[in-house]
C-alpha atoms as a PDB file:
ATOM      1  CA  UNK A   1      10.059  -1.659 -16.938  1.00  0.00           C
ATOM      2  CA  UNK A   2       7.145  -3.064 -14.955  1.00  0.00           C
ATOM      3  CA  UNK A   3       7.995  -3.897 -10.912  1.00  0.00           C
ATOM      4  CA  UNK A   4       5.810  -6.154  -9.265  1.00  0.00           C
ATOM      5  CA  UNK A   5       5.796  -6.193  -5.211  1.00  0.00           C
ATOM      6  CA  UNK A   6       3.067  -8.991  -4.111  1.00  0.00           C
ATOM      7  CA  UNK A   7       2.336 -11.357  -0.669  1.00  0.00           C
ATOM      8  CA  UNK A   8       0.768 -13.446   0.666  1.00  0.00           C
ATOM      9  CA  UNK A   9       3.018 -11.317   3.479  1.00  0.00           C
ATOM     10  CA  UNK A  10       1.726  -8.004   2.674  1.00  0.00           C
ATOM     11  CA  UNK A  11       3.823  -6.011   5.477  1.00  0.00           C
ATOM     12  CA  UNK A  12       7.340  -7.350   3.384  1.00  0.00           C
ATOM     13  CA  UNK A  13       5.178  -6.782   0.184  1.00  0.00           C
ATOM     14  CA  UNK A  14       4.226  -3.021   0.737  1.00  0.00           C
ATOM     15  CA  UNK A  15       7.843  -2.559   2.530  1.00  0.00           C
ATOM     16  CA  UNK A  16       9.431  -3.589  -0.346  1.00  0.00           C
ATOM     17  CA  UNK A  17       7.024  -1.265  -2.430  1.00  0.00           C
ATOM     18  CA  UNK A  18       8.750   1.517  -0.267  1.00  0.00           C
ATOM     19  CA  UNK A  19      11.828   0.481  -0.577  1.00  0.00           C
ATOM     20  CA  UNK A  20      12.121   0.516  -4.317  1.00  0.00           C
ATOM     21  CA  UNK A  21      10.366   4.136  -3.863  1.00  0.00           C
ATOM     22  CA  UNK A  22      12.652   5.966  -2.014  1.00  0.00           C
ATOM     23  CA  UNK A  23      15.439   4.471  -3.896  1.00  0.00           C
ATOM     24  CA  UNK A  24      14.492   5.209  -7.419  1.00  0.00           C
ATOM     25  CA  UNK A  25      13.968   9.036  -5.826  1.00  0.00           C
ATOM     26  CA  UNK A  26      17.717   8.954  -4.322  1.00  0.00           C
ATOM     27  CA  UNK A  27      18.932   7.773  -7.326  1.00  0.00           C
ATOM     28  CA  UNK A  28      17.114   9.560 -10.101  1.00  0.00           C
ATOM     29  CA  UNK A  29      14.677  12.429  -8.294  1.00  0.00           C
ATOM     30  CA  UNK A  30      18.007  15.142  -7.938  1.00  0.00           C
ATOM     31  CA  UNK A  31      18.900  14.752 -11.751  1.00  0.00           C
ATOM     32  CA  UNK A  32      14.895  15.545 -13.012  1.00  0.00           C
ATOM     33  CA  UNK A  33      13.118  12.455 -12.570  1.00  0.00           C
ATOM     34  CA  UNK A  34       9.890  12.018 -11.554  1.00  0.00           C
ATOM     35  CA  UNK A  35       7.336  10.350  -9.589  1.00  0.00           C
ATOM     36  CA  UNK A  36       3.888  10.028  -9.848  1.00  0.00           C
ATOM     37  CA  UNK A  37       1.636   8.048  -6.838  1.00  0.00           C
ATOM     38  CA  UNK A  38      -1.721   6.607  -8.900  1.00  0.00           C
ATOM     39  CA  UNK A  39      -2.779   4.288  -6.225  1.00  0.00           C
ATOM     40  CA  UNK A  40      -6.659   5.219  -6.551  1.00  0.00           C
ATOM     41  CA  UNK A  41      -6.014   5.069 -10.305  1.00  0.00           C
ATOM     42  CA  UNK A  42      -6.645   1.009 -11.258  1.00  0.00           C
ATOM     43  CA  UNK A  43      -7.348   1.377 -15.294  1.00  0.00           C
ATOM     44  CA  UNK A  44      -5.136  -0.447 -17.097  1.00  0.00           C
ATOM     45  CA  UNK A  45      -5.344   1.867 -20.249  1.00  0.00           C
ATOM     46  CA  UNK A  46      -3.972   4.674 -17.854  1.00  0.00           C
ATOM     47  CA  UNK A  47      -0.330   3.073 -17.656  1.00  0.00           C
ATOM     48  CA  UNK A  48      -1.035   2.058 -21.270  1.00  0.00           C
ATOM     49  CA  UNK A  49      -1.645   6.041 -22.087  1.00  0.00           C
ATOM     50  CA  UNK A  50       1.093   7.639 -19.545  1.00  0.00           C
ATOM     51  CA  UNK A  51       3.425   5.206 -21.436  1.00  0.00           C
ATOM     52  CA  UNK A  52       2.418   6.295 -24.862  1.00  0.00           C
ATOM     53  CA  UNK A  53       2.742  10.130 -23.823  1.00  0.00           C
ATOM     54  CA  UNK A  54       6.337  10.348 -23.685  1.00  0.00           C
ATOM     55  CA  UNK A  55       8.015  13.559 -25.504  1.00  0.00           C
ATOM     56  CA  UNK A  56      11.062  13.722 -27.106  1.00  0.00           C
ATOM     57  CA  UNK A  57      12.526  15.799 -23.950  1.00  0.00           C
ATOM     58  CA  UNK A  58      10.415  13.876 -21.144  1.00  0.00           C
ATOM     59  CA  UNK A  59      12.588  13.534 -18.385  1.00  0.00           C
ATOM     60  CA  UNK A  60      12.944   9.239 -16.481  1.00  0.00           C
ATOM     61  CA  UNK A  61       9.222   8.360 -14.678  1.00  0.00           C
ATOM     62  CA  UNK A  62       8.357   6.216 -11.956  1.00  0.00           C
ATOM     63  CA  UNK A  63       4.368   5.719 -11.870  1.00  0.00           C
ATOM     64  CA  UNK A  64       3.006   3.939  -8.603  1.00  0.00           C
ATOM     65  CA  UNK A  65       0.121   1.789  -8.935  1.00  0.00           C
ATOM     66  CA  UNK A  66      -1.730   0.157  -6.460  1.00  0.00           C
ATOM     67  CA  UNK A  67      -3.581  -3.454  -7.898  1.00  0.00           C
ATOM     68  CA  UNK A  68      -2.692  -2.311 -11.727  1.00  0.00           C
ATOM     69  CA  UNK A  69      -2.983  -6.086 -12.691  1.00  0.00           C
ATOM     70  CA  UNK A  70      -6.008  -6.900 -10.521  1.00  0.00           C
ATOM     71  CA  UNK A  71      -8.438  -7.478 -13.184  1.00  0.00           C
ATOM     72  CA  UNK A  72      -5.901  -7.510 -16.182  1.00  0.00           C
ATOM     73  CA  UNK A  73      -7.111  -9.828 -19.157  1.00  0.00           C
ATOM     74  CA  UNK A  74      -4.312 -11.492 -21.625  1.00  0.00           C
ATOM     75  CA  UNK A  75      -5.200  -8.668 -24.429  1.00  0.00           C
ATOM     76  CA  UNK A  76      -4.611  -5.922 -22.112  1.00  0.00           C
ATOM     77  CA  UNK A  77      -1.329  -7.277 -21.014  1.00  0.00           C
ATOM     78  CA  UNK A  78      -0.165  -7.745 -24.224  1.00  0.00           C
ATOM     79  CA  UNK A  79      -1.336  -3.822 -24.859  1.00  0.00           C
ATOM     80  CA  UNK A  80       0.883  -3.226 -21.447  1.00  0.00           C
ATOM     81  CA  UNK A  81       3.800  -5.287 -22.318  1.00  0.00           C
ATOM     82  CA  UNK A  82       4.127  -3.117 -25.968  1.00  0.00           C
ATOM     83  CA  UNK A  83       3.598  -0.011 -24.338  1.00  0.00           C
ATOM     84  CA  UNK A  84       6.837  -0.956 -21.313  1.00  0.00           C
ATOM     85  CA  UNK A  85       8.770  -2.579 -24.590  1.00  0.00           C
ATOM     86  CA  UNK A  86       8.325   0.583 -26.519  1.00  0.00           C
ATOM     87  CA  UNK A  87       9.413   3.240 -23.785  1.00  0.00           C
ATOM     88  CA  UNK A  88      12.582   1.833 -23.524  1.00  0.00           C
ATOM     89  CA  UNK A  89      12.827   2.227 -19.728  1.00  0.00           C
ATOM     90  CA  UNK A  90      12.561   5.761 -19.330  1.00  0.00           C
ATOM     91  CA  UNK A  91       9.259   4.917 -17.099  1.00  0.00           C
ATOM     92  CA  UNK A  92       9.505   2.009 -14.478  1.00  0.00           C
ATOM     93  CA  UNK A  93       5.868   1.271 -13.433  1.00  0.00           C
ATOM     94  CA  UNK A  94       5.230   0.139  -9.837  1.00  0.00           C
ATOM     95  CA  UNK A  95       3.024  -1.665  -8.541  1.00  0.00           C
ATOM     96  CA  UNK A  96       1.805  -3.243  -5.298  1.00  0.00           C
ATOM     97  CA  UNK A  97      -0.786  -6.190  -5.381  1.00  0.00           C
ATOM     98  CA  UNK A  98      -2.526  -7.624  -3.224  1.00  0.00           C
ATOM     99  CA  UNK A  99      -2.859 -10.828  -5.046  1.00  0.00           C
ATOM    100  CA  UNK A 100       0.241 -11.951  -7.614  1.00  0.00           C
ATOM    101  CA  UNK A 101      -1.152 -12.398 -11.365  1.00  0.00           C
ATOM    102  CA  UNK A 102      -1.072 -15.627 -13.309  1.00  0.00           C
ATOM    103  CA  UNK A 103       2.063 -17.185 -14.879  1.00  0.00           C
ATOM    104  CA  UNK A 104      -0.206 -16.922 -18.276  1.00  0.00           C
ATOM    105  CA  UNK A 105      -0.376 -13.183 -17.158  1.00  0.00           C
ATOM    106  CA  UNK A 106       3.272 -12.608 -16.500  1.00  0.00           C
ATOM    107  CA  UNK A 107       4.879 -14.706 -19.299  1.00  0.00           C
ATOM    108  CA  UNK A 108       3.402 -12.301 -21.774  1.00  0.00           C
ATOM    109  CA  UNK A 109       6.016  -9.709 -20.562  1.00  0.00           C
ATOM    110  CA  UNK A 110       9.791  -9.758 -21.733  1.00  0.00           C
ATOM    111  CA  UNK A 111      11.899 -11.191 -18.838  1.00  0.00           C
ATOM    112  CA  UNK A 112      14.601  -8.411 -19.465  1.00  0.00           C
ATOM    113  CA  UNK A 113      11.808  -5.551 -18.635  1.00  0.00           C
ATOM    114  CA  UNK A 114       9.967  -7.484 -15.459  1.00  0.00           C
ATOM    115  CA  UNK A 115      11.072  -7.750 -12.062  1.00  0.00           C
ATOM    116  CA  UNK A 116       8.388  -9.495  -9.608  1.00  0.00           C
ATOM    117  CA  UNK A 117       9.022  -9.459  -6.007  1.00  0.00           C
ATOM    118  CA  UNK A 118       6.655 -11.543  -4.271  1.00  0.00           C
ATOM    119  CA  UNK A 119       7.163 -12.128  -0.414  1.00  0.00           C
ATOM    120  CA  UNK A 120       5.792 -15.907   1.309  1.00  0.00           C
ATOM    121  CA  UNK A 121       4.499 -15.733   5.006  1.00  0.00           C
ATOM    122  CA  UNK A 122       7.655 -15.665   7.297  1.00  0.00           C
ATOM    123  CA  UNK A 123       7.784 -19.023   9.440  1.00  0.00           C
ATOM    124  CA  UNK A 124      10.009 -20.826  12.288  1.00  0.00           C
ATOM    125  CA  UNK A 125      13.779 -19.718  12.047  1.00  0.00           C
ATOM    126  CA  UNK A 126      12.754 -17.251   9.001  1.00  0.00           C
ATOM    127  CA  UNK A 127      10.244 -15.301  11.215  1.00  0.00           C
ATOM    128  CA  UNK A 128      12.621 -15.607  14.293  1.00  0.00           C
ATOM    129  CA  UNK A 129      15.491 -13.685  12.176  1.00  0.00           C
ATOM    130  CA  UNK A 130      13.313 -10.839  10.975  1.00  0.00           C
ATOM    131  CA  UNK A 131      12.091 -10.194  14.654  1.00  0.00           C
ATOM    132  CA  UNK A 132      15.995 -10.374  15.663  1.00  0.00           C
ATOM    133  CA  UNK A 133      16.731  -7.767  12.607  1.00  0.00           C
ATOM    134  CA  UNK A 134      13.542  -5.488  13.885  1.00  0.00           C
ATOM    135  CA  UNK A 135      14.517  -5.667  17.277  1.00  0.00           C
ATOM    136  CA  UNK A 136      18.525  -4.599  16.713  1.00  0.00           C
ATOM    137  CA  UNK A 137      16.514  -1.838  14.792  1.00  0.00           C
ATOM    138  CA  UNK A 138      14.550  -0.576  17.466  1.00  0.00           C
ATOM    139  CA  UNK A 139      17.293  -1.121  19.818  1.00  0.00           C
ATOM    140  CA  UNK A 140      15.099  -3.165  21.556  1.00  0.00           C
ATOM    141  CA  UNK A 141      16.607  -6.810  23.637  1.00  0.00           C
ATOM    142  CA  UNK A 142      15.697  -9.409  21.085  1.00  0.00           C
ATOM    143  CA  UNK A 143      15.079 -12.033  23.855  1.00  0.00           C
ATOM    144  CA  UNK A 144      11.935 -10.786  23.812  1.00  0.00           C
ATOM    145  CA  UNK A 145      10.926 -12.325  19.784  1.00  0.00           C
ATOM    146  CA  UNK A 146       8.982 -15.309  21.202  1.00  0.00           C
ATOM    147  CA  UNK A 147       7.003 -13.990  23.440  1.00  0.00           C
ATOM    148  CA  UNK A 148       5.836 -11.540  19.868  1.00  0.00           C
ATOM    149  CA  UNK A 149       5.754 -14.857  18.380  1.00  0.00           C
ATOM    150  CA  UNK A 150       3.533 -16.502  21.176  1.00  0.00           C
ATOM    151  CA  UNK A 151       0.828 -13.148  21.268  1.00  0.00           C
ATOM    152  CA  UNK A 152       1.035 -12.036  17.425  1.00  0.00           C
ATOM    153  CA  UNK A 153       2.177 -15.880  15.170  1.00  0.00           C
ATOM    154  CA  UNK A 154       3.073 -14.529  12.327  1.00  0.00           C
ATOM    155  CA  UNK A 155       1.140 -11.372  12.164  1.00  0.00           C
ATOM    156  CA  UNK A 156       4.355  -8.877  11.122  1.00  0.00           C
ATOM    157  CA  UNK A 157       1.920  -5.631  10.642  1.00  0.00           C
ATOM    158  CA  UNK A 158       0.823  -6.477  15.018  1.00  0.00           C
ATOM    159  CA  UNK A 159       4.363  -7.381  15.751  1.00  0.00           C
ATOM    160  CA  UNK A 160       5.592  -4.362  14.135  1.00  0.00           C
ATOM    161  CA  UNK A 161       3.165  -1.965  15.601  1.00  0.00           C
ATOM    162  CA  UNK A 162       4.229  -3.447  19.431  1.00  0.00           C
ATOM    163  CA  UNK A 163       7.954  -2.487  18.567  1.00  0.00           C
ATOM    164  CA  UNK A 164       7.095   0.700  17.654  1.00  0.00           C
ATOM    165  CA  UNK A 165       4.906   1.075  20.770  1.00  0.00           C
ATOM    166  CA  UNK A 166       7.891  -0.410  22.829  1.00  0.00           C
ATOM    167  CA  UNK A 167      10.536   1.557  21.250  1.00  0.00           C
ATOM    168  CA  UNK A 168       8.542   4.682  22.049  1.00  0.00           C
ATOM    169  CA  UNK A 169       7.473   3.960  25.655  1.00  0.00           C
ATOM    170  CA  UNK A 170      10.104   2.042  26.564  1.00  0.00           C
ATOM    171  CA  UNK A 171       8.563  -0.758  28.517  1.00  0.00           C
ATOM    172  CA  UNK A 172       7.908  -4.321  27.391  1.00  0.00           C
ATOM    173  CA  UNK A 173       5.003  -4.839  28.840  1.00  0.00           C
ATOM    174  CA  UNK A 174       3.097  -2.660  25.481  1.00  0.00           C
ATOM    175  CA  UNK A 175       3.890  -6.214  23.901  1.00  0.00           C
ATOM    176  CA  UNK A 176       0.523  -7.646  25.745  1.00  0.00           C
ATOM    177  CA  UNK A 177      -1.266  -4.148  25.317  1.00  0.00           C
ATOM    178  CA  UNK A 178      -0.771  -4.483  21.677  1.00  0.00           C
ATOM    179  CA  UNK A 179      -1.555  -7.668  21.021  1.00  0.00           C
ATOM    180  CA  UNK A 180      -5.349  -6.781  21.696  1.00  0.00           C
ATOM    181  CA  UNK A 181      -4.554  -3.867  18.475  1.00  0.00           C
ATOM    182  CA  UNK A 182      -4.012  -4.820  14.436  1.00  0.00           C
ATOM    183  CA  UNK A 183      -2.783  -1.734  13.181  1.00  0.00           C
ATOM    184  CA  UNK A 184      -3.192  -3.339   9.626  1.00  0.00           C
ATOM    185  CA  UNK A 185      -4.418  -0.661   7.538  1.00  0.00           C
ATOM    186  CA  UNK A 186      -7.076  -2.356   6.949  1.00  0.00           C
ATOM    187  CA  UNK A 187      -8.155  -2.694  10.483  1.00  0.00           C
ATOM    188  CA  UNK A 188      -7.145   1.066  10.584  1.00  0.00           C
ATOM    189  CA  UNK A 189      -9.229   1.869   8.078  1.00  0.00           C
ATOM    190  CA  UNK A 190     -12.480  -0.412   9.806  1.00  0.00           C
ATOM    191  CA  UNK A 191     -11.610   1.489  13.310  1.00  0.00           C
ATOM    192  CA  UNK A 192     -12.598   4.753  10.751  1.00  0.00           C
ATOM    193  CA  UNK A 193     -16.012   3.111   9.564  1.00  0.00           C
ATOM    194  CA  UNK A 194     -16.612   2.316  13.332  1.00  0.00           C
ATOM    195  CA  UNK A 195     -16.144   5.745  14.081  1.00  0.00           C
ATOM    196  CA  UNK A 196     -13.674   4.954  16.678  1.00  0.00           C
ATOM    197  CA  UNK A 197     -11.606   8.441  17.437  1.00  0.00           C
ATOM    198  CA  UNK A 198      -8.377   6.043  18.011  1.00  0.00           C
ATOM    199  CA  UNK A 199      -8.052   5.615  14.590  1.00  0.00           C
ATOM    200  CA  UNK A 200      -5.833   8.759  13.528  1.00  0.00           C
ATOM    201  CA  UNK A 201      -3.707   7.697  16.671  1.00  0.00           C
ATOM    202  CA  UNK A 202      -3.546   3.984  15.223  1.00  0.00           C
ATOM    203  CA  UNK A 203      -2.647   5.247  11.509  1.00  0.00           C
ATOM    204  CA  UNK A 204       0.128   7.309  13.075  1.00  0.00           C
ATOM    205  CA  UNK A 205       2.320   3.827  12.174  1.00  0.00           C
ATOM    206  CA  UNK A 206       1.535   3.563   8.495  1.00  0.00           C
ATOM    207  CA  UNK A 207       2.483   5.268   5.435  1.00  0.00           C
ATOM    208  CA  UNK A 208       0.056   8.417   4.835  1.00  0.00           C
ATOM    209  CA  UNK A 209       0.615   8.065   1.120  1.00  0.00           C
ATOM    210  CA  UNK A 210      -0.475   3.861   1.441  1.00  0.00           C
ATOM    211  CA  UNK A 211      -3.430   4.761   3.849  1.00  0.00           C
ATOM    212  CA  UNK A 212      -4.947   7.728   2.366  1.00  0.00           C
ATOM    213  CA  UNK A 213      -5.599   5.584  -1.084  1.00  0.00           C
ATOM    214  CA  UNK A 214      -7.379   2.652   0.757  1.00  0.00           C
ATOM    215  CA  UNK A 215      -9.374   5.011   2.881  1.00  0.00           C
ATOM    216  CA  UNK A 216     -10.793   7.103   0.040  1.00  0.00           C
ATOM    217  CA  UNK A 217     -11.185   4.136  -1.802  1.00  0.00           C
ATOM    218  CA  UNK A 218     -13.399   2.265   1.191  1.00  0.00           C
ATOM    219  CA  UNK A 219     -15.427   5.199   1.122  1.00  0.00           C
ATOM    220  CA  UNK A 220     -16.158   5.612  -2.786  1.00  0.00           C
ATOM    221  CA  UNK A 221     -17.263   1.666  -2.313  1.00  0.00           C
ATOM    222  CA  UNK A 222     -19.881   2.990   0.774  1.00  0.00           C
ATOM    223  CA  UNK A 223     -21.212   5.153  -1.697  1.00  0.00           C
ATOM    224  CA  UNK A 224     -21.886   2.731  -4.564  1.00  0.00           C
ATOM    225  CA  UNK A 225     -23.599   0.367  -2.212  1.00  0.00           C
ATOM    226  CA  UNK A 226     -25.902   2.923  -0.627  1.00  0.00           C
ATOM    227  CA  UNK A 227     -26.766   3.858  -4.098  1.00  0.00           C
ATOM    228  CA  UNK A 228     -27.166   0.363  -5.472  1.00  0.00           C
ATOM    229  CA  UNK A 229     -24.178   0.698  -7.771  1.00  0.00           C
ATOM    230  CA  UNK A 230     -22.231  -1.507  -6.448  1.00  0.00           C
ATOM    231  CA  UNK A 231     -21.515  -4.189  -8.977  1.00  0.00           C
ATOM    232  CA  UNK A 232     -17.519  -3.943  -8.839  1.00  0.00           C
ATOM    233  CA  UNK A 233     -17.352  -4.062  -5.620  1.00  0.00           C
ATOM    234  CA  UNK A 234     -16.163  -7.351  -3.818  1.00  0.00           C
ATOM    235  CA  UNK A 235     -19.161  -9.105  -2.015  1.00  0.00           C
ATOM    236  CA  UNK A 236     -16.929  -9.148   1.269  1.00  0.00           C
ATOM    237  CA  UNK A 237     -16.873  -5.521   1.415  1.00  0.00           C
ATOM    238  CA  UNK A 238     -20.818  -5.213   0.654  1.00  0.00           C
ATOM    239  CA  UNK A 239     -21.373  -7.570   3.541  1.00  0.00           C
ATOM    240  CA  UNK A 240     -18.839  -5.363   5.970  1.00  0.00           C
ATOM    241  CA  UNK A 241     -19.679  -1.492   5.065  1.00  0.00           C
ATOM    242  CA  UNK A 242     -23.039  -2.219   4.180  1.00  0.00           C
ATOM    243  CA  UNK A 243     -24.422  -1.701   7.781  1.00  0.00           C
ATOM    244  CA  UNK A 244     -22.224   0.995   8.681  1.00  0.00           C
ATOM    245  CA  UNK A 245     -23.845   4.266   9.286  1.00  0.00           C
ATOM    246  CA  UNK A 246     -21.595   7.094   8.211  1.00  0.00           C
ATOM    247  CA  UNK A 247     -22.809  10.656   9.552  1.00  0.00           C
ATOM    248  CA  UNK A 248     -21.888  13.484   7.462  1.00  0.00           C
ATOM    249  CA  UNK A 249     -20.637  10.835   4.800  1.00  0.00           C
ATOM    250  CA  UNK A 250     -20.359  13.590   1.543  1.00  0.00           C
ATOM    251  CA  UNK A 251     -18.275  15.867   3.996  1.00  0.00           C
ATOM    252  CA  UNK A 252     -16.055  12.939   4.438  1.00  0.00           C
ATOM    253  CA  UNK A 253     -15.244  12.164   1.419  1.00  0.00           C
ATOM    254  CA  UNK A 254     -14.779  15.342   0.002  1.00  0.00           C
ATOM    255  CA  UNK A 255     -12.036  15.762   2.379  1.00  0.00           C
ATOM    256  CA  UNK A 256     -10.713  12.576   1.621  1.00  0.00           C
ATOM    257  CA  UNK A 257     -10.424  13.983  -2.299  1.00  0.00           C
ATOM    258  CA  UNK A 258      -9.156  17.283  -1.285  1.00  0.00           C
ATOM    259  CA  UNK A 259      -6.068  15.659   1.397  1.00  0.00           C
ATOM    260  CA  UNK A 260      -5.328  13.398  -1.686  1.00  0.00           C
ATOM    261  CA  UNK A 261      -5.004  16.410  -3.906  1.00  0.00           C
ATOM    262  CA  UNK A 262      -2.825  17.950  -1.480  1.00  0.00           C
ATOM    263  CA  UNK A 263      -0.982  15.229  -1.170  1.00  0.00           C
ATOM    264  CA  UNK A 264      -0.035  14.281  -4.558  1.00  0.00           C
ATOM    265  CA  UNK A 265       0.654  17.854  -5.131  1.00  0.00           C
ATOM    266  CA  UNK A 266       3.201  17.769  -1.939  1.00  0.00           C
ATOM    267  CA  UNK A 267       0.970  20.794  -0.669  1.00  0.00           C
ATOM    268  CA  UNK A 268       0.600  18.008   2.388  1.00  0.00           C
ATOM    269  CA  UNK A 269       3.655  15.714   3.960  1.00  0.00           C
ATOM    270  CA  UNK A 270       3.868  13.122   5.896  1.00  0.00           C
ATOM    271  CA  UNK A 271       1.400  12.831   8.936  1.00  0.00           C
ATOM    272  CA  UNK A 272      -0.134  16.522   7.824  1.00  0.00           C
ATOM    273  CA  UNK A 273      -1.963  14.487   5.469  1.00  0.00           C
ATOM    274  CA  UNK A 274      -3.618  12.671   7.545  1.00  0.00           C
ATOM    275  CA  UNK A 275      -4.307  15.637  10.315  1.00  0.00           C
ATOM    276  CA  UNK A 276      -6.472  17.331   6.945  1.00  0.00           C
ATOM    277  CA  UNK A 277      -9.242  14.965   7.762  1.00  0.00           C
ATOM    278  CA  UNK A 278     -10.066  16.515  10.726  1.00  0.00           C
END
């Protein structure tokens, strides 16, 4: 079975991703299942392998992938779409991507054995009845969703993080103090290149296990372009990290491989996965 969460809204996309998570290890995790997080693992042939790999005893699977079907060509998801067919749905593979693959791409899958969950940018009464729903969440008065809507538009990672702010200090006026913050990971993860301290307060709002990936990542790409190897990686990002000066940038990274170690190996939970950084 191959499960597909994808934007353009990425905060519904990757909350969905969660979701599905944490209920696949409710419902399947106390009778021997498992669950194995590949995020920094993008190859293709790795699914195709894990899928392949299956014993006679092998107990249900979940692998979570992170942009599995970013670069996928028609003869590799035909090799993909055997390998899910053949397994039978003892493994469900999950991924999150950024960007949702081709109708040429997904028709090549059986329809019985593909689930795609892609989530459109929340607008007018749409956007107003998520706020309303986050709000009652937080316990917070609801009256206040357009003044999110007037500092934040449609920005559901900044409205998100000024809920959590309010719900924690209690006081509506962290709406405007917020508003100047994107605790995006991706912004998280820039604050880190900009060696801002803030940043391990920031990432306190995100999902260790979603920012740990794109951090290590980011800094695997600094590498390749202060070597000159940098041929995969997106011009975008060239143009960003390429003038950032990162002291002590082996150390780094090293820890960044050895928290992701921990954490796949649950040596490491929750925010104690980021706190191994530093």
């Amino acid at each position: 079975m191959l499960i597909i969460c994808t934007g353009p809204e990425t905060f519904l996309a990757r909350q969905k991703t969660l979701d599905l998570l944490e209920a696949y290890k409710q419902k399947h995790v106390a009778h021997g299942a498992e669950i194995e997080r590949l995020e920094s693992q993008t190859s293709v042939q790795d699914a195709i392998t894990r899928l392949s790999s299956l014993g006679l005893f092998t107990t249900k699977r979940l692998l979570k992938y992170e942009n599995l079907l970013a670069n996928i060509t028609q003869t590799q998801a035909k090799q993909l779409s055997k390998a899910i067919l053949s397994d039978g749905n003892q493994t469900v593979v999950l991924t999150y991507e950024d960007k949702s693959p081709t109708e040429k791409i997904l028709n090549l899958f059986p329809k019985e054995n593909l689930f795609v969950y892609a989530h459109e940018k929340l607008k007018g009464s749409e956007l107003n009845k998520w706020i309303a729903s986050r709000c009652k969440f937080y316990q917070i008065n609801p009256d206040l969703s357009s003044k999110l809507i007037e500092l934040h538009n449609d920005n559901l990672w900044a409205i998100e993080s000024s809920l959590q702010a309010m719900r924690v200090l209690g006081d509506a006026s962290t709406i405007e103090k917020t508003a100047e913050n994107d605790d995006s990971a991706f912004a998280i993860i820039d604050q880190f290149f900009k060696n801002n301290p803030n940043w391990i307060t920031q990432a306190a709002s995100q999902d260790p296990q979603e920012l740990l990936p794109l951090l290590l990542s980011q800094l695997l790409n600094w590498h390749k372009i202060k070597s000159d190897q940098a041929q995969d990686v997106h011009p975008f990002v060239k143009k960003k990290l390429g003038s950032v000066k990162l002291p002590h940038a082996e150390e780094l990274t090293l820890e960044a491989i050895r928290t992701m170690y921990a954490s796949r190996n649950s040596i490491a939970q929750g925010q104690e996965i980021l706190q191994l950084l530093f």
